[in-house]
Protein backbone atom coordinates (compact mmCIF):
# COMPACT_ATOMS: atom_id res chain seq x y z
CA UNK A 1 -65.43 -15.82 7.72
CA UNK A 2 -63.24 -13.33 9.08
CA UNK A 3 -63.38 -11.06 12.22
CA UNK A 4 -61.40 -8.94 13.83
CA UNK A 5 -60.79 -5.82 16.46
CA UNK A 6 -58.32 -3.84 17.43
CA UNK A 7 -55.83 -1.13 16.28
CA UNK A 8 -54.28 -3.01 14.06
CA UNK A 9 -56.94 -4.39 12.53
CA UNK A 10 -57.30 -1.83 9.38
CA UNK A 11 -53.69 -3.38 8.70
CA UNK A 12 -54.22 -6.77 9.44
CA UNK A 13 -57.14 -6.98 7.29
CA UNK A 14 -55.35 -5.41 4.16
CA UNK A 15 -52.72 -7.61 5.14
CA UNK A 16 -55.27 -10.60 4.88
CA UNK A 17 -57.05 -9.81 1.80
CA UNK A 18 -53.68 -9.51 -0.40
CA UNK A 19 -53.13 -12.95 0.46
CA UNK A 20 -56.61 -14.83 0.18
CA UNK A 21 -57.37 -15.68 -2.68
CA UNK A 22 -60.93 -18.27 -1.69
CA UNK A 23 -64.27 -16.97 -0.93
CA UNK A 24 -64.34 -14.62 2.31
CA UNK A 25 -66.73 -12.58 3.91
CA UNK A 26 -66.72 -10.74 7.32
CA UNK A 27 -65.81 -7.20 9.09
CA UNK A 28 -63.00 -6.10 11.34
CA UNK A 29 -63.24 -3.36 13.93
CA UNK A 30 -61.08 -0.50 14.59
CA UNK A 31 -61.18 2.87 16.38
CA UNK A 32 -62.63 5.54 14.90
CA UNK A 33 -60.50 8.21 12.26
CA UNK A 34 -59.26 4.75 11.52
CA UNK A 35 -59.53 4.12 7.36
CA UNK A 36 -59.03 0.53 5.32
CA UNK A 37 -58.68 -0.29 1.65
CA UNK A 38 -60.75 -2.78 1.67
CA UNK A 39 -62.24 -4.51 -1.38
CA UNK A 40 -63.71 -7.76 0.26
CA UNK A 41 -64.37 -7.38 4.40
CA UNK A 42 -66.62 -4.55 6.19
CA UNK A 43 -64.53 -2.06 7.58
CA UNK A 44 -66.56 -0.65 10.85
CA UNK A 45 -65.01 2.01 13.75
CA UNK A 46 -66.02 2.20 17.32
CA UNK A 47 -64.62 4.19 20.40
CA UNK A 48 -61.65 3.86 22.04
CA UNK A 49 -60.62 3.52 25.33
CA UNK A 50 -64.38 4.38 26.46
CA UNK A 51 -67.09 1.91 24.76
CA UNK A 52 -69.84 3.75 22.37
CA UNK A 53 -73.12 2.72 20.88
CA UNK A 54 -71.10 1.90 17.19
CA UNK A 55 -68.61 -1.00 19.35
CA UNK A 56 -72.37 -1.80 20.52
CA UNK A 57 -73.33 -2.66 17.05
CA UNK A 58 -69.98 -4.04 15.85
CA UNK A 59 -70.07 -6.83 18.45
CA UNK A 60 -73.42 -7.34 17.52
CA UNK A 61 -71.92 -7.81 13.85
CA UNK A 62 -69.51 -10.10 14.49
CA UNK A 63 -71.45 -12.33 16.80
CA UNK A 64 -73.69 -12.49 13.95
CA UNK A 65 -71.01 -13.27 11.49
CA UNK A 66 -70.45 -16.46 13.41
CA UNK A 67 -73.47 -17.30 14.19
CA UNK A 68 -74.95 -21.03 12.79
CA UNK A 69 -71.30 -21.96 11.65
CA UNK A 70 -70.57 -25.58 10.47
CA UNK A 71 -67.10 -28.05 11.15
CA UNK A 72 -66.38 -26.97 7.39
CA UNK A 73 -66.48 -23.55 7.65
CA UNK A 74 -63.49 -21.74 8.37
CA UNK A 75 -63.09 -18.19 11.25
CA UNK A 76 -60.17 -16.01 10.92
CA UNK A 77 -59.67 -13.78 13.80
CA UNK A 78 -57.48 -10.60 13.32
CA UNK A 79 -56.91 -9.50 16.77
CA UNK A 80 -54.78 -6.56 18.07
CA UNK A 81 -54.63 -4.14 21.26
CA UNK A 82 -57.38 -2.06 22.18
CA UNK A 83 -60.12 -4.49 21.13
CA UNK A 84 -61.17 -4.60 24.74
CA UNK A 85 -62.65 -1.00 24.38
CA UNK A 86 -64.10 -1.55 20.43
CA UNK A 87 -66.31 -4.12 21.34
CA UNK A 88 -68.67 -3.38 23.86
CA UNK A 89 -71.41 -6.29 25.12
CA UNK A 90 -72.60 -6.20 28.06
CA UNK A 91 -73.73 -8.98 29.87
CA UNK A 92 -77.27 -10.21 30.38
CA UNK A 93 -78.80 -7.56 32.64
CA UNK A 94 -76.31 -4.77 31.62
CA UNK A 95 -76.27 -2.48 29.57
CA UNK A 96 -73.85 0.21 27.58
CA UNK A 97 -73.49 2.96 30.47
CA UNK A 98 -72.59 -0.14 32.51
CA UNK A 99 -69.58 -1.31 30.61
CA UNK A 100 -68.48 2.62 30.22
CA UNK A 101 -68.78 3.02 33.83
CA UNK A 102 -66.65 0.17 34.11
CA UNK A 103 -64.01 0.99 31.61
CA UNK A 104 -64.00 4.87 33.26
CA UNK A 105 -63.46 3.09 36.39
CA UNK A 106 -60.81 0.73 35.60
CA UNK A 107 -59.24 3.43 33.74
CA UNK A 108 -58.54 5.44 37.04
CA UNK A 109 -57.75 2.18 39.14
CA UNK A 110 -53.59 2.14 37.70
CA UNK A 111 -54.77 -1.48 38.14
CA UNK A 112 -52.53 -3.51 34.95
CA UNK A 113 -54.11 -4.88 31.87
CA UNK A 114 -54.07 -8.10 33.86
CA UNK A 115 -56.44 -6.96 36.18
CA UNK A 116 -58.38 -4.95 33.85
CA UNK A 117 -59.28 -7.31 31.14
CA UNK A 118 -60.00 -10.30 33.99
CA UNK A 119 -62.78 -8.12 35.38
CA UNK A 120 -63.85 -7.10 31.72
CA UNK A 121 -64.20 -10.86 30.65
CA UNK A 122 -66.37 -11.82 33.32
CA UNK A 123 -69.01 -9.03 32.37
CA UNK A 124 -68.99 -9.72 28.36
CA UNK A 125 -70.57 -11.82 25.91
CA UNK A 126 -67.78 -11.76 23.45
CA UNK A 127 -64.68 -11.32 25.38
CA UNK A 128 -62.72 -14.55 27.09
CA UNK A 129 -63.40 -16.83 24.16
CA UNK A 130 -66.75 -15.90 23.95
CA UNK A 131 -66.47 -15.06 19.98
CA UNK A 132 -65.12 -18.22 19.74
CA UNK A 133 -67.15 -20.35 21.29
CA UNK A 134 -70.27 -18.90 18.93
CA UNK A 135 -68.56 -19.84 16.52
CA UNK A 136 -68.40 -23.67 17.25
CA UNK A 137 -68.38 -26.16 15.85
CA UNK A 138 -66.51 -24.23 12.85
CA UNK A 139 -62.39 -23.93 13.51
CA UNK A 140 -61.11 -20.56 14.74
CA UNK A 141 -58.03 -20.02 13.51
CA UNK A 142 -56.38 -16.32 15.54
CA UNK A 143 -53.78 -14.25 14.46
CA UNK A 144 -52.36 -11.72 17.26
CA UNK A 145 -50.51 -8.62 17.30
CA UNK A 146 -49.43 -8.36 21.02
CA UNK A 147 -49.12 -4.90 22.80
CA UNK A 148 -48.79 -6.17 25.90
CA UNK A 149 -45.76 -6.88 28.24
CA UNK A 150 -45.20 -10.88 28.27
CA UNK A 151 -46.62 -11.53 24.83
CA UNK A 152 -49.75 -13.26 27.28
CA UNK A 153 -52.17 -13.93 23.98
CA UNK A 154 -55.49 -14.31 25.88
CA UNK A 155 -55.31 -10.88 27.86
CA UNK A 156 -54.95 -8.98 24.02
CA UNK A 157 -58.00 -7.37 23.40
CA UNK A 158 -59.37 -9.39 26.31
CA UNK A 159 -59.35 -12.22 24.20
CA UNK A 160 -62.11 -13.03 22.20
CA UNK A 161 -61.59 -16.22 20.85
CA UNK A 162 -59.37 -17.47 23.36
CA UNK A 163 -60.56 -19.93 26.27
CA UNK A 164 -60.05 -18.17 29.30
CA UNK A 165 -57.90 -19.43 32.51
CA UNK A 166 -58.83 -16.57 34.93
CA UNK A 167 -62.41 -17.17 37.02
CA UNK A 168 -65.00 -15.06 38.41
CA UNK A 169 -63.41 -14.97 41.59
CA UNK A 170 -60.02 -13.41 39.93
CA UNK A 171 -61.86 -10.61 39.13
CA UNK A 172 -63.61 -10.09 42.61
CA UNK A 173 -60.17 -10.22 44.13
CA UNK A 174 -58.85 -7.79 41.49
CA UNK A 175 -61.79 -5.56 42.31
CA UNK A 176 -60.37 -5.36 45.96
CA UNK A 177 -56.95 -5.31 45.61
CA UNK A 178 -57.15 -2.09 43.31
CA UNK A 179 -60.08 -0.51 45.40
CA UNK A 180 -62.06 -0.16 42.53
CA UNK A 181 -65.44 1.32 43.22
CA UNK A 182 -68.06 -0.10 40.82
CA UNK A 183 -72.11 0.89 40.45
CA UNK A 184 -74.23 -1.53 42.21
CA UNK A 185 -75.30 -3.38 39.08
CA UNK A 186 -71.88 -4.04 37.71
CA UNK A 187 -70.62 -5.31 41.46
CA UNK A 188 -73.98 -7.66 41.33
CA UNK A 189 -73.38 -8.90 38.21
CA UNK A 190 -69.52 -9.91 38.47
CA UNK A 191 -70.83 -11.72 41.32
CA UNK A 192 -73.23 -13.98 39.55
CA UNK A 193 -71.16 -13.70 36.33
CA UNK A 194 -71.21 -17.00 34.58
CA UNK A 195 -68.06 -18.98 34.16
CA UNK A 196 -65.65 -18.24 30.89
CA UNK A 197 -64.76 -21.13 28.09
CA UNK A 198 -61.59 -23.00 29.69
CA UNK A 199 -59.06 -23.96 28.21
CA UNK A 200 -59.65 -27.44 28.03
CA UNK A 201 -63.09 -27.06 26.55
CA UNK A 202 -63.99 -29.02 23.50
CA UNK A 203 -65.00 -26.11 21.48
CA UNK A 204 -61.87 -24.65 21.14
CA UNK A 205 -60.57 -28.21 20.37
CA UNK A 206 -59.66 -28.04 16.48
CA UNK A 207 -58.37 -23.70 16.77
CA UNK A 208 -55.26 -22.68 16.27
CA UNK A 209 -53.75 -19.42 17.53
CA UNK A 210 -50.63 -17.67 15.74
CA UNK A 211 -48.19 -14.32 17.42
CA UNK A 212 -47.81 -12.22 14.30
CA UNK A 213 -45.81 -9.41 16.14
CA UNK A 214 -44.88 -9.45 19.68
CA UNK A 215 -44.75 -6.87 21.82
CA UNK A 216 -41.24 -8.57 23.05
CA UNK A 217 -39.28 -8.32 19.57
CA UNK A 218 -40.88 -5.04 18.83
């Protein structure tokens, strides 16, 4: 099964195809105007830097591609930059206008990507290893393209099927040291947000996670 967001990802996924040659099904996400030549995965588009109702359903997509997995079965995850923005979903209680209000609002802050995508794992149900753990017990195998100072894998694309070292309280104290000014629903729910995958939990015991191009050399 593959999955996969970000800018990249038309690329990555061409990339992938030309070299599997087993059974493969799945869909990658990138932003829209974005095209693939794709014979084999489902190419989707969402909005980008500002979630839309199309990232709504792609999440929805993958988290259904993963869903009911096996040990046998197999998860490649295409990730690049921007995936943070393509794939929008919301935490119980939320909803869409909440996670744009939040990425308007973190978009004003000049907080750093650090910052950002702490505060935006705490809210999702797919970002922070999220995707990942769904996907358990199958192995999640990740292959990044980083856009991000430092190479740091699990802040790319707010990492999806990465476990997650940053907690709730993180984000609170990110919230205050860039004065960020959040709706009364999104401040409630970061927090009561529950707690992201760490690293040392078991689902994420058998996945592997592979820098394709860094950030660093480029």
């Amino acid at each position: 099964i593959v999955v996969g967001a970000g800018k990249a990802a038309a690329a990555m996924a061409e990339a992938f195809e030309s070299l599997w040659d087993g059974p493969v099904s799945g869909a990658v996400v990138s932003r829209h105007g974005a095209a693939a030549n794709l014979k084999r995965l489902q190419f989707l588009t969402s909005s980008h830097p500002v979630p839309d109702e199309a990232g709504l359903a792609a999440s929805e997509r993958l988290l259904s591609l993963v869903s009911g997995l096996t040990p046998d079965d197999l998860v490649i995850a295409l990730v690049s930059g921007g995936g943070s923005s393509l794939l929008p979903a919301p935490a119980q209680g939320l909803t869409l206008a909440d996670e744009q209000a939040l990425n308007r609002a973190l978009l004003k802050s000049g907080a750093p990507i650090a910052a950002m995508n702490c505060i935006r794992k705490h809210i999702s149900r797919i970002k922070g290893g999220r995707l990942a753990l769904a996907a358990a017990p199958a192995k999640v195998v990740s292959f990044v393209v980083s856009d991000i100072p430092g190479d740091v894998l699990p802040l790319i694309s707010s990492g999806p099927t990465l476990p997650d070292a940053t907690t709730r309280d993180d984000a609170l104290a990110a919230i205050r040291d860039y004065d960020i000014a959040l709706p009364a629903p999104l401040q409630h729910a970061l927090e009561n947000a529950a707690a992201t995958p760490l690293p040392g939990d078991a689902a994420f015991a058998r996945n592997e996670v592979h820098l394709v191009a860094s950030s660093a050399v480029s």
